[in-house]
PDB file of N, CA and C in Angstrom:
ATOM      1  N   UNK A   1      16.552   5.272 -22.691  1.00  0.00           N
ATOM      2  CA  UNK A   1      15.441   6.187 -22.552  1.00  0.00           C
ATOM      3  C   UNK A   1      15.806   7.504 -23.231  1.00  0.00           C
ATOM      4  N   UNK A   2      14.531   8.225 -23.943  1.00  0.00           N
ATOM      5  CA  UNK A   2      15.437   9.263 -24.851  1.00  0.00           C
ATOM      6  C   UNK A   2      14.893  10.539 -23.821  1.00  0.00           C
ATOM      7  N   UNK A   3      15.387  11.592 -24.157  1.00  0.00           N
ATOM      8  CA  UNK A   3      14.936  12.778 -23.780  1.00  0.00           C
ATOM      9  C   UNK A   3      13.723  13.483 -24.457  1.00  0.00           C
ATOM     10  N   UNK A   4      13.130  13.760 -23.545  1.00  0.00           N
ATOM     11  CA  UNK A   4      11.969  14.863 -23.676  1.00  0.00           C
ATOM     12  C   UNK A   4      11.897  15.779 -24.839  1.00  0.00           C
ATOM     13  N   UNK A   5      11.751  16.710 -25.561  1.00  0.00           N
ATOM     14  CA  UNK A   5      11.904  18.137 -26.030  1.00  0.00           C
ATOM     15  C   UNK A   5      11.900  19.030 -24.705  1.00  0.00           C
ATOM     16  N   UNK A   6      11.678  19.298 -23.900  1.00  0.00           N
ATOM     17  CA  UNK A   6      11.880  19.953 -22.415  1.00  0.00           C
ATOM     18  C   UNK A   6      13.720  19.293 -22.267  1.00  0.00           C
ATOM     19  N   UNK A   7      13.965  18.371 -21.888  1.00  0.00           N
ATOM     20  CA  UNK A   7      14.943  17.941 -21.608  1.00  0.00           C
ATOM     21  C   UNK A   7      15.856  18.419 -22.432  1.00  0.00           C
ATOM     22  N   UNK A   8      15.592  17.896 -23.410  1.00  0.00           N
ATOM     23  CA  UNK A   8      16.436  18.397 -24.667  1.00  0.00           C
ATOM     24  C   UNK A   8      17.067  19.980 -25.120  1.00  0.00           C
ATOM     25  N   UNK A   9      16.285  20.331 -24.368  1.00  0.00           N
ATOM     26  CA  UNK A   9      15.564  22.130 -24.302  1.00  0.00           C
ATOM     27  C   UNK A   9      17.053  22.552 -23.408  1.00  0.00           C
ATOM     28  N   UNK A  10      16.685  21.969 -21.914  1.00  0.00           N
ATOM     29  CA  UNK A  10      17.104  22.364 -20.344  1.00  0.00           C
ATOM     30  C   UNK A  10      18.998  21.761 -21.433  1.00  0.00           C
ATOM     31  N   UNK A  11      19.406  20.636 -21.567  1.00  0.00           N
ATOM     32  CA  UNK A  11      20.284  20.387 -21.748  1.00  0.00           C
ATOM     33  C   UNK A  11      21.421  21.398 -23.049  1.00  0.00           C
ATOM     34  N   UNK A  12      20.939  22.106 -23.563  1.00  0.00           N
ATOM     35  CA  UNK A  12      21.110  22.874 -24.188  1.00  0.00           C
ATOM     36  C   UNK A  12      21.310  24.185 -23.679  1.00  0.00           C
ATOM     37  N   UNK A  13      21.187  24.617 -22.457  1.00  0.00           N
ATOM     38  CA  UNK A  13      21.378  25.855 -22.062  1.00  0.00           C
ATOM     39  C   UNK A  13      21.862  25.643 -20.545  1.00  0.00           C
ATOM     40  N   UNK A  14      21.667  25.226 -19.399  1.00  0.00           N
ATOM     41  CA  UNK A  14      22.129  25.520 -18.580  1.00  0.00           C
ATOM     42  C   UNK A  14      22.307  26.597 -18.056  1.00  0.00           C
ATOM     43  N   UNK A  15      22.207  27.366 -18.192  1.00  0.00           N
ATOM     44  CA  UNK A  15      22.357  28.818 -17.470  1.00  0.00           C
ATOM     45  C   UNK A  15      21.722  29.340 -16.149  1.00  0.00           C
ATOM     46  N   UNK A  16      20.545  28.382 -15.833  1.00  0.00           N
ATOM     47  CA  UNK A  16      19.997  27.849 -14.205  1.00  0.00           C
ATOM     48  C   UNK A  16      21.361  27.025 -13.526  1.00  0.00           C
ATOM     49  N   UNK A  17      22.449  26.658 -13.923  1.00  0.00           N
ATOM     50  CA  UNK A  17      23.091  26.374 -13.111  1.00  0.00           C
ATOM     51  C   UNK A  17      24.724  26.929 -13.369  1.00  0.00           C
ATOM     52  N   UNK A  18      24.787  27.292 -13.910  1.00  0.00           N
ATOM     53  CA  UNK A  18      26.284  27.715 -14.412  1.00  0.00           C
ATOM     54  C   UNK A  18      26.462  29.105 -13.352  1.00  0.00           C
ATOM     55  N   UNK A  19      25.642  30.043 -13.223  1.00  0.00           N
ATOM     56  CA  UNK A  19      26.258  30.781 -12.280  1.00  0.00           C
ATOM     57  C   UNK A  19      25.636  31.851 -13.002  1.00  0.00           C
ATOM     58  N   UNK A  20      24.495  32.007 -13.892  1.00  0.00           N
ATOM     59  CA  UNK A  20      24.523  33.101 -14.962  1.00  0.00           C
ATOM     60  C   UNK A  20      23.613  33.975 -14.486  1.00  0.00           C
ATOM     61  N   UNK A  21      22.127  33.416 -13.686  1.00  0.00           N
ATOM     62  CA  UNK A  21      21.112  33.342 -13.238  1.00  0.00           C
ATOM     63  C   UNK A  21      21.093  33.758 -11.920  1.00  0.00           C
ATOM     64  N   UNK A  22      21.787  32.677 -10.862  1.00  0.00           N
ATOM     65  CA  UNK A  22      21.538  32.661  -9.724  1.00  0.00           C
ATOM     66  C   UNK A  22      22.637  32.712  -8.801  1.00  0.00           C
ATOM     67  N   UNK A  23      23.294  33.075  -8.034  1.00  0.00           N
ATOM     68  CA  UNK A  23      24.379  33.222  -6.807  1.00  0.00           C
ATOM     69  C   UNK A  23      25.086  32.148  -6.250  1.00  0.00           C
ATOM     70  N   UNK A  24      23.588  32.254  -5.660  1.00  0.00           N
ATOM     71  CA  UNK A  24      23.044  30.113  -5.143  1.00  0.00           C
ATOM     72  C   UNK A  24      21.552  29.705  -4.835  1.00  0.00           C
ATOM     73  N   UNK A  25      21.233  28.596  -4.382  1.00  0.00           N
ATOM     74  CA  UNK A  25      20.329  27.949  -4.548  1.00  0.00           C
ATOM     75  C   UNK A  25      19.542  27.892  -3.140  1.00  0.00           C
ATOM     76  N   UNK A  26      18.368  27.977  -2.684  1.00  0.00           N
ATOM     77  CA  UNK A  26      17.892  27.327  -1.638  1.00  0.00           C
ATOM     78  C   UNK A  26      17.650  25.786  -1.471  1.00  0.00           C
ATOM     79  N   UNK A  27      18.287  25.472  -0.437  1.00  0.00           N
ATOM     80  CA  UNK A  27      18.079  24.331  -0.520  1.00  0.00           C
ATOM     81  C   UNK A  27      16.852  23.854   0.533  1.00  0.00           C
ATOM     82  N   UNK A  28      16.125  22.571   1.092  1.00  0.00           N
ATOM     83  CA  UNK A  28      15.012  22.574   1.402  1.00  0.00           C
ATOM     84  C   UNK A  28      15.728  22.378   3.055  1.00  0.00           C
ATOM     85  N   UNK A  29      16.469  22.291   3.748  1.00  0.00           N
ATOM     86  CA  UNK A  29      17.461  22.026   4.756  1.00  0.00           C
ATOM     87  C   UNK A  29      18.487  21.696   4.641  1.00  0.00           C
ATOM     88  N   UNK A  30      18.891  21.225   6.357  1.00  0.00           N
ATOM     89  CA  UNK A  30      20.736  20.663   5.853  1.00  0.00           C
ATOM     90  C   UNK A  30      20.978  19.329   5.576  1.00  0.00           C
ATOM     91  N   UNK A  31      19.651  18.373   5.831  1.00  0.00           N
ATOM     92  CA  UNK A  31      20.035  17.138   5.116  1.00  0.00           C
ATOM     93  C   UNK A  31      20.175  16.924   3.780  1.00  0.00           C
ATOM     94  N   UNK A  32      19.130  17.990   2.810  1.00  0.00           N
ATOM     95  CA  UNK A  32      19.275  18.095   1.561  1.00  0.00           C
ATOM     96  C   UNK A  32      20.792  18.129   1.132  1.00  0.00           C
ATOM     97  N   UNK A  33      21.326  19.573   1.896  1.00  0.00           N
ATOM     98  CA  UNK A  33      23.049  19.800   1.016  1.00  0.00           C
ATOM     99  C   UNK A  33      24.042  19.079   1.941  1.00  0.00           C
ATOM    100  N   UNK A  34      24.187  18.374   2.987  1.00  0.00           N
ATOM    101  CA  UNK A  34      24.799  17.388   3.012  1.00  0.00           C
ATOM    102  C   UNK A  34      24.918  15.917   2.111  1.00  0.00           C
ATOM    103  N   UNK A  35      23.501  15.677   1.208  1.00  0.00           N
ATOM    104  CA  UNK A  35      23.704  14.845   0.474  1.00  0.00           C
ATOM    105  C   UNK A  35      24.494  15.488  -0.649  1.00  0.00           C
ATOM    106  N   UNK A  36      23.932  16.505  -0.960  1.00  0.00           N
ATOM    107  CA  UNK A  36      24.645  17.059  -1.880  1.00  0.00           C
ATOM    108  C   UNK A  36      26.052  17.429  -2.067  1.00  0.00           C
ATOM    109  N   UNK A  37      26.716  17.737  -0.889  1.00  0.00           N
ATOM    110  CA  UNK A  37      28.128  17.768  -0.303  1.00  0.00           C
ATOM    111  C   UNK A  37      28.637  15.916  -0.932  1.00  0.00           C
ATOM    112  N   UNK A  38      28.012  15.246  -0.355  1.00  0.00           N
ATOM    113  CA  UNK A  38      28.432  13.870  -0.390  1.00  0.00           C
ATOM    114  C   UNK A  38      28.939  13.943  -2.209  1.00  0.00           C
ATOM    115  N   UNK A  39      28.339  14.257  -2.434  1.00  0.00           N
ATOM    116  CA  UNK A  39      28.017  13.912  -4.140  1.00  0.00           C
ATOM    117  C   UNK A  39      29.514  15.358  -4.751  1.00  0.00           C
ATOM    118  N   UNK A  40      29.526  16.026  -4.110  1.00  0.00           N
ATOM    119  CA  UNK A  40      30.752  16.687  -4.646  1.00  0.00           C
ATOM    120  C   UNK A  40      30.754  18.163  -4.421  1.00  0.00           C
ATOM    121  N   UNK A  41      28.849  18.614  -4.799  1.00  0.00           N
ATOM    122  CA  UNK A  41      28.451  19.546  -4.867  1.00  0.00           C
ATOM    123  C   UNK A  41      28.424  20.621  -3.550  1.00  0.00           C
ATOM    124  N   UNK A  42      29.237  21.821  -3.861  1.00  0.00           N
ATOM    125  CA  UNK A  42      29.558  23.233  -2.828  1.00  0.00           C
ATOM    126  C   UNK A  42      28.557  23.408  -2.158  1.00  0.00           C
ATOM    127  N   UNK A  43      27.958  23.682  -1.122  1.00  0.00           N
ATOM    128  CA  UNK A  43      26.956  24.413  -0.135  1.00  0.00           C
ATOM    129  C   UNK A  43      27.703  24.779   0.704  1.00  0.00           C
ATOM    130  N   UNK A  44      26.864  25.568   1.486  1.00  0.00           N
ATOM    131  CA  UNK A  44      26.894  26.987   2.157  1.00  0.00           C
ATOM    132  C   UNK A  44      25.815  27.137   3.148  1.00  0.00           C
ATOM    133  N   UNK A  45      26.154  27.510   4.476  1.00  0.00           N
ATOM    134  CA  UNK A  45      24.817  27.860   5.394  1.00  0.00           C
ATOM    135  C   UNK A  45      24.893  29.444   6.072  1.00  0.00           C
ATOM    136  N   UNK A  46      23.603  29.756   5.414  1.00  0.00           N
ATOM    137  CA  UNK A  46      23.754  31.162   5.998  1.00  0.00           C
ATOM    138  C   UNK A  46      22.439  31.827   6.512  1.00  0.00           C
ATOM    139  N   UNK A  47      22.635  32.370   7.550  1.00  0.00           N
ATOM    140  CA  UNK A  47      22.179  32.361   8.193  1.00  0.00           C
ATOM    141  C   UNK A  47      20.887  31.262   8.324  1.00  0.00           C
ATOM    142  N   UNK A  48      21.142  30.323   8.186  1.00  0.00           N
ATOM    143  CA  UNK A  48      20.455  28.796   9.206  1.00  0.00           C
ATOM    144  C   UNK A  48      19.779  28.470   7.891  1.00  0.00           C
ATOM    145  N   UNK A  49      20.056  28.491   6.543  1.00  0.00           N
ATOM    146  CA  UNK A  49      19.801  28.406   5.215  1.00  0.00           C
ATOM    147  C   UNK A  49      20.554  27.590   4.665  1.00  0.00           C
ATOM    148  N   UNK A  50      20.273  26.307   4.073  1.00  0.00           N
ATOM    149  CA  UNK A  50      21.488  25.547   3.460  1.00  0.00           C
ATOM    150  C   UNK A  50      21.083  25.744   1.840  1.00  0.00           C
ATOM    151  N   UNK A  51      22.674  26.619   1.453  1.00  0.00           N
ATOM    152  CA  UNK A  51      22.340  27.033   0.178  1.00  0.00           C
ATOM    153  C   UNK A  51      23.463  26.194  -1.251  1.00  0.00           C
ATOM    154  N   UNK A  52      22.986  26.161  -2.121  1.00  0.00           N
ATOM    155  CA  UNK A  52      23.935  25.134  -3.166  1.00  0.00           C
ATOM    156  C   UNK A  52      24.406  26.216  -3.744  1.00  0.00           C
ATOM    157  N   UNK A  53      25.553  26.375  -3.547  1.00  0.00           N
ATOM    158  CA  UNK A  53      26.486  27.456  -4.253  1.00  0.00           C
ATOM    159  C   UNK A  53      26.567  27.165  -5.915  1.00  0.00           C
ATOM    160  N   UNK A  54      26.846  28.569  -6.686  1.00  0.00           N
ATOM    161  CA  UNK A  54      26.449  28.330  -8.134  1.00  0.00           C
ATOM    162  C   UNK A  54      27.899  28.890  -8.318  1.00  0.00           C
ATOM    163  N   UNK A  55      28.524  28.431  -9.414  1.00  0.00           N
ATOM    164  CA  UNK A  55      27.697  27.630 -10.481  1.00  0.00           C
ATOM    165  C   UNK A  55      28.270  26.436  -9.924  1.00  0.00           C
ATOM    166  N   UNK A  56      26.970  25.382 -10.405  1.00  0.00           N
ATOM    167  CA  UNK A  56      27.374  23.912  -9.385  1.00  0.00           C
ATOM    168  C   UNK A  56      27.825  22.860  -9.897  1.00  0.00           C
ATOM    169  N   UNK A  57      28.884  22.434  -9.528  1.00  0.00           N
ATOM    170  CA  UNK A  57      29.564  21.529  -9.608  1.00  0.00           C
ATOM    171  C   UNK A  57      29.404  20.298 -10.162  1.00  0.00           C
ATOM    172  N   UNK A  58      27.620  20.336 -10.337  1.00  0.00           N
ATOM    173  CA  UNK A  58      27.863  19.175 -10.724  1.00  0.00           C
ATOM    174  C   UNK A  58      27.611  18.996 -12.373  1.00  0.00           C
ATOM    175  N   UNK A  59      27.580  20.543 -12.975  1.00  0.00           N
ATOM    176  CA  UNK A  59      26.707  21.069 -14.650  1.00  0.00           C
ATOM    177  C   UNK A  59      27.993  20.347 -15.266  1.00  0.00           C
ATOM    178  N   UNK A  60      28.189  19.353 -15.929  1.00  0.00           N
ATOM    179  CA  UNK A  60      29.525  19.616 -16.670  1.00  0.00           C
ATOM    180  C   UNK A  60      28.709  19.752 -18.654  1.00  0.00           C
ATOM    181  N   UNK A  61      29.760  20.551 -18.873  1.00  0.00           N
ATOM    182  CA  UNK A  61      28.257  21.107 -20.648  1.00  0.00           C
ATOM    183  C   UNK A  61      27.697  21.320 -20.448  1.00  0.00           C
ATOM    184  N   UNK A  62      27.113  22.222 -19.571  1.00  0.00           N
ATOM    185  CA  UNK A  62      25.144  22.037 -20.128  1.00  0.00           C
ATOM    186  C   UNK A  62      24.292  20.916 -19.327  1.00  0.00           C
ATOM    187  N   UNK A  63      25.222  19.372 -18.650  1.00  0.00           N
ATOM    188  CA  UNK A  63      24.551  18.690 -18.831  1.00  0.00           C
ATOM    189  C   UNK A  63      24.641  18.183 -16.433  1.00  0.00           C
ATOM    190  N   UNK A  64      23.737  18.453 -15.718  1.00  0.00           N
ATOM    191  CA  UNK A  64      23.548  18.016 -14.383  1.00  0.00           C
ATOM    192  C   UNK A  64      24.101  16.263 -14.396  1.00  0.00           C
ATOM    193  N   UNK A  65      24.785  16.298 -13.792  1.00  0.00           N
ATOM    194  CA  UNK A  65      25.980  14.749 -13.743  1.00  0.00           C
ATOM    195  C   UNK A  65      25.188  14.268 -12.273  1.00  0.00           C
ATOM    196  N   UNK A  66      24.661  15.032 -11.414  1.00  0.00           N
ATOM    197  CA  UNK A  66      23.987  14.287 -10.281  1.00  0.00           C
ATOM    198  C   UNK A  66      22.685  14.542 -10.106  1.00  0.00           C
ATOM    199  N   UNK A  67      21.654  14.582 -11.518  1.00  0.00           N
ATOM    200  CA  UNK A  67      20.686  14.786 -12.481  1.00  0.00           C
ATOM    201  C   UNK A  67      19.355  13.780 -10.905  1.00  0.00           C
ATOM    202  N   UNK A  68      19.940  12.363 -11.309  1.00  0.00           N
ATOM    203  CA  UNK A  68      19.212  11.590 -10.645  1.00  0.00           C
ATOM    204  C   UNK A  68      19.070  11.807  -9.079  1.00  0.00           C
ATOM    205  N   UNK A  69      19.842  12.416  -8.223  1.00  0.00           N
ATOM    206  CA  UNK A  69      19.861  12.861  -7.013  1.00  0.00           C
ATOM    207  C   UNK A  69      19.588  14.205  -7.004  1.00  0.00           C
ATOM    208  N   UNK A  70      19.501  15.418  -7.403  1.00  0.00           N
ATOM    209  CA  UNK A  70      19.312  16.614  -7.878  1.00  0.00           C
ATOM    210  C   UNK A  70      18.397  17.206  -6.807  1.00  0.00           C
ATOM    211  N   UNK A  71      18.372  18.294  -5.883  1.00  0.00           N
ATOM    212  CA  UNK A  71      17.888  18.631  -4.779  1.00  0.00           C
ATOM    213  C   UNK A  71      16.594  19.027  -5.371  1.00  0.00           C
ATOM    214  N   UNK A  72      15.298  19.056  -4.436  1.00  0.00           N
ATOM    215  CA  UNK A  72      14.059  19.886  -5.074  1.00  0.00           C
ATOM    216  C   UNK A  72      14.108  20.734  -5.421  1.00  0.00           C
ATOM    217  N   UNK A  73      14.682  21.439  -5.337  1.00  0.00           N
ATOM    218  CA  UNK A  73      14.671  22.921  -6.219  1.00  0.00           C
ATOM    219  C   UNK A  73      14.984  22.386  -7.516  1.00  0.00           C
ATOM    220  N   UNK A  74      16.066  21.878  -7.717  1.00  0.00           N
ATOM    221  CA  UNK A  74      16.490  21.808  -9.417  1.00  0.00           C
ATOM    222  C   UNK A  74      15.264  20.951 -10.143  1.00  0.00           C
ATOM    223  N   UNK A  75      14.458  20.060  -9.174  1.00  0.00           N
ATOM    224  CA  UNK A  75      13.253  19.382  -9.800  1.00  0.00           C
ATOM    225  C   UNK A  75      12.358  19.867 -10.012  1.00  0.00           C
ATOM    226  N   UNK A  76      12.164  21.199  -9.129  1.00  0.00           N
ATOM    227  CA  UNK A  76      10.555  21.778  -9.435  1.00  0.00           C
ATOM    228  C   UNK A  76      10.936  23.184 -10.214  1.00  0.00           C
ATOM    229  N   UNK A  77      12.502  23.738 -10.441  1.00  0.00           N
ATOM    230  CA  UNK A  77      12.729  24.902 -11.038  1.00  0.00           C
ATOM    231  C   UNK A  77      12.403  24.604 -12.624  1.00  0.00           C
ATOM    232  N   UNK A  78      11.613  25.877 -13.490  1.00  0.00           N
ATOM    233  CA  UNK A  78      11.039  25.577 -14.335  1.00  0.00           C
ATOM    234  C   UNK A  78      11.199  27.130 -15.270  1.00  0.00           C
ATOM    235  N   UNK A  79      12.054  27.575 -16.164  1.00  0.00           N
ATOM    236  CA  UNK A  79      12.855  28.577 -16.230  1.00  0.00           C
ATOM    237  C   UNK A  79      11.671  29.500 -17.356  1.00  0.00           C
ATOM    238  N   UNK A  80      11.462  30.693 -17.789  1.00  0.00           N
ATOM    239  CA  UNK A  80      10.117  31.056 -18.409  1.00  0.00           C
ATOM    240  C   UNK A  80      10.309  30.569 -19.983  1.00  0.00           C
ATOM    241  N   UNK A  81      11.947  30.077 -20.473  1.00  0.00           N
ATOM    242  CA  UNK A  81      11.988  30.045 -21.765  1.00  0.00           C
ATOM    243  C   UNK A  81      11.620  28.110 -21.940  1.00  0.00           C
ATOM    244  N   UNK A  82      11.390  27.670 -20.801  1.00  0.00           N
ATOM    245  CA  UNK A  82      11.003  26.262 -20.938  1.00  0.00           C
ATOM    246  C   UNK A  82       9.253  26.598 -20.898  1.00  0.00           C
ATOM    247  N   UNK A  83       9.047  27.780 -19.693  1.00  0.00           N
ATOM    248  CA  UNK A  83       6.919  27.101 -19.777  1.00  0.00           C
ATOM    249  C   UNK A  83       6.911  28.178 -21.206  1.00  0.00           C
ATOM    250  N   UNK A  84       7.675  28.934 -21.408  1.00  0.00           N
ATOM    251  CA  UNK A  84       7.018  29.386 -22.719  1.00  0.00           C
ATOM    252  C   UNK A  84       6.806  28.336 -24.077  1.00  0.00           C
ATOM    253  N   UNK A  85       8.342  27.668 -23.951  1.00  0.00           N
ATOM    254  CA  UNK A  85       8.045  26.207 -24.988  1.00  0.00           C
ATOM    255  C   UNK A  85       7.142  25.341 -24.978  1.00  0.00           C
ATOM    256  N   UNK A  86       7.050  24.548 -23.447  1.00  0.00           N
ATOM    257  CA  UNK A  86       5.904  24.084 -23.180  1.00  0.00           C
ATOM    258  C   UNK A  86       4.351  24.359 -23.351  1.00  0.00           C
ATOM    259  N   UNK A  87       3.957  25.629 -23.482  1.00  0.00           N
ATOM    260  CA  UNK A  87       3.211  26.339 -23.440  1.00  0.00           C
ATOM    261  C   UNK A  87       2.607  26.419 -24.927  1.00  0.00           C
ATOM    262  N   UNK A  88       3.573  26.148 -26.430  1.00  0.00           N
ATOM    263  CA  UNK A  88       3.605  25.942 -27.656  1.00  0.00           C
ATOM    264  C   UNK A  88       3.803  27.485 -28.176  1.00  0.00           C
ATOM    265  N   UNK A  89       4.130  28.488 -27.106  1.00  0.00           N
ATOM    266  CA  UNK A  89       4.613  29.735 -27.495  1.00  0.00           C
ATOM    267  C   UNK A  89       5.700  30.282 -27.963  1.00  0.00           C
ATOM    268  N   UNK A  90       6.542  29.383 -28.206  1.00  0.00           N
ATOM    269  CA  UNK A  90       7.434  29.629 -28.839  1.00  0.00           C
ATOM    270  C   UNK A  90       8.081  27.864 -29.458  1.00  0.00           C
ATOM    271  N   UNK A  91       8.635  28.310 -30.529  1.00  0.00           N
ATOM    272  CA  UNK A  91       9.641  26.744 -30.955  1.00  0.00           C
ATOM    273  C   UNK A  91      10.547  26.781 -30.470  1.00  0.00           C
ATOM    274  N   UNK A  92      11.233  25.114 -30.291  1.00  0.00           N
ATOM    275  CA  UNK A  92      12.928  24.835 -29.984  1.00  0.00           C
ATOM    276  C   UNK A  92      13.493  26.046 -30.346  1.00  0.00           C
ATOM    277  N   UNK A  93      13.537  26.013 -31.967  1.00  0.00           N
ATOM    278  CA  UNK A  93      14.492  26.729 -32.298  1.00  0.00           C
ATOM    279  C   UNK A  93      14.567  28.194 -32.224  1.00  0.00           C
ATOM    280  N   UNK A  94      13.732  28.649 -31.500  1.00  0.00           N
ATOM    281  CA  UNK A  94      13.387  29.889 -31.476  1.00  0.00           C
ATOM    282  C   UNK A  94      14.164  30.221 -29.944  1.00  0.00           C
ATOM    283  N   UNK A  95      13.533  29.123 -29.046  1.00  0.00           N
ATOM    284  CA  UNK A  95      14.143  28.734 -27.825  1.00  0.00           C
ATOM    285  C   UNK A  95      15.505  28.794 -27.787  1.00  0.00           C
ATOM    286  N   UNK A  96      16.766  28.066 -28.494  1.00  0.00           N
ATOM    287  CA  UNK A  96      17.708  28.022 -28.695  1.00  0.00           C
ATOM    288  C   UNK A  96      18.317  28.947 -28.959  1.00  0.00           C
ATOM    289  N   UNK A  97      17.603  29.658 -29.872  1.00  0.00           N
ATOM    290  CA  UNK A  97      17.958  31.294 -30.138  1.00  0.00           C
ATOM    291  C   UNK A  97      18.226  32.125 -29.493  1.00  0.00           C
ATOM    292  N   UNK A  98      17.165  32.146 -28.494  1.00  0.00           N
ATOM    293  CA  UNK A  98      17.394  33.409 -27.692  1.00  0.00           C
ATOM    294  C   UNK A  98      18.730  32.762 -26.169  1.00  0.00           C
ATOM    295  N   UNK A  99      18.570  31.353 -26.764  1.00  0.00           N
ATOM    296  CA  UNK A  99      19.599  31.178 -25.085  1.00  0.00           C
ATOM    297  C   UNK A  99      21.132  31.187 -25.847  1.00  0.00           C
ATOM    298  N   UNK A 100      21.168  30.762 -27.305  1.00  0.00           N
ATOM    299  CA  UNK A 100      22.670  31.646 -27.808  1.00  0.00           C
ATOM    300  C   UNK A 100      22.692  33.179 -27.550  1.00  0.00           C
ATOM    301  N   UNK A 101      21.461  33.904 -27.719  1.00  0.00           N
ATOM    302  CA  UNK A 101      21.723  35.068 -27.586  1.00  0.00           C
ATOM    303  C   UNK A 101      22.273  35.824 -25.935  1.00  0.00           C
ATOM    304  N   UNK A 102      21.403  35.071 -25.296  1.00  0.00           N
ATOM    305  CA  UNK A 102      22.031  35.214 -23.744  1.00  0.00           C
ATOM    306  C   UNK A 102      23.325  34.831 -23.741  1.00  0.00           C
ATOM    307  N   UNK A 103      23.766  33.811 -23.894  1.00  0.00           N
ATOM    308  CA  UNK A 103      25.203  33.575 -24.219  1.00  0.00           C
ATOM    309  C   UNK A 103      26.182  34.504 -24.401  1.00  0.00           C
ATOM    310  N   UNK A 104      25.992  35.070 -25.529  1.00  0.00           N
ATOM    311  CA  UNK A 104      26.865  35.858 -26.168  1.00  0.00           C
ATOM    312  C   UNK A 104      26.775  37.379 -25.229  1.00  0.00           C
ATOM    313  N   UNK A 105      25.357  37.417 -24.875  1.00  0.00           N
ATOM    314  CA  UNK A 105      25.399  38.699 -23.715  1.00  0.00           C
ATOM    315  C   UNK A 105      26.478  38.501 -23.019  1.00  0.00           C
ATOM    316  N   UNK A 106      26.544  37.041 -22.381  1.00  0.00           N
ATOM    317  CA  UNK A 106      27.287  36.780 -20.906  1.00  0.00           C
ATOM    318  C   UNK A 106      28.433  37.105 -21.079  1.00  0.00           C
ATOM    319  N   UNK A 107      29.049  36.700 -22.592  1.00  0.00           N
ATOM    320  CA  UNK A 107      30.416  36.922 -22.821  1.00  0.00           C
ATOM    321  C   UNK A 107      31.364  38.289 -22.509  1.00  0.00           C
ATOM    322  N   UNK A 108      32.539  37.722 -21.899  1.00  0.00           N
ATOM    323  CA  UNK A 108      32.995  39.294 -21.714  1.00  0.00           C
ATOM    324  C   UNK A 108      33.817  39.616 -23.042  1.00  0.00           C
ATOM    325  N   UNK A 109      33.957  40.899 -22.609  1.00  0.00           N
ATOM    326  CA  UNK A 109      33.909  41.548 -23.729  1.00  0.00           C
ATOM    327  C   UNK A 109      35.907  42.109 -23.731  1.00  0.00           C
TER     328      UNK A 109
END
């Protein structure tokens, strides 16, 4: 099965999960990040919140390794440089562009 242009997009940047973006994650309860525990992936409960600690464990490249089990959040999260692509407001490569350019922000210096 091939990938999307969305897919193709998301796999190319990662930065929704690497730690660049977000702290950690809400998760939808604690059965959610106990599966997720099972699978390898860090959580955290705070105050009565089961949260997927970032950057997560399970990104290796760019690429979600527990993709197919992947909590709702990572299924319904939808980042603005993907609905802008989607949207036909911008190209891949334009897309790509600006997430090397974030990149190189992130870098320390």
């Amino acid at each position: 099965m091939s990938e999307t242009p969305a897919q193709s997009l998301c796999c190319q940047c990662g930065l929704c999960c690497d730690g660049s973006i977000f702290e950690d994650v809400e998760l939808a309860g604690k059965q959610e990040a106990t599966a997720m525990e099972c699978l390898g992936i860090e959580c955290d409960d705070e105050e009565g919140r089961a949260l997927l600690i970032q950057p997560c464990r399970g990104l290796k490249e760019k690429r979600c390794q527990v993709y197919e089990y992947r909590p709702e959040c990572c299924r319904t999260f939808e980042c603005q440089v993907l609905k802008d692509f989607d949207a036909g407001r911008v190209s891949m490569a334009d897309s790509i562009r600006f997430i090397e350019d974030v990149r190189k922000r992130l870098e320390p210096v």
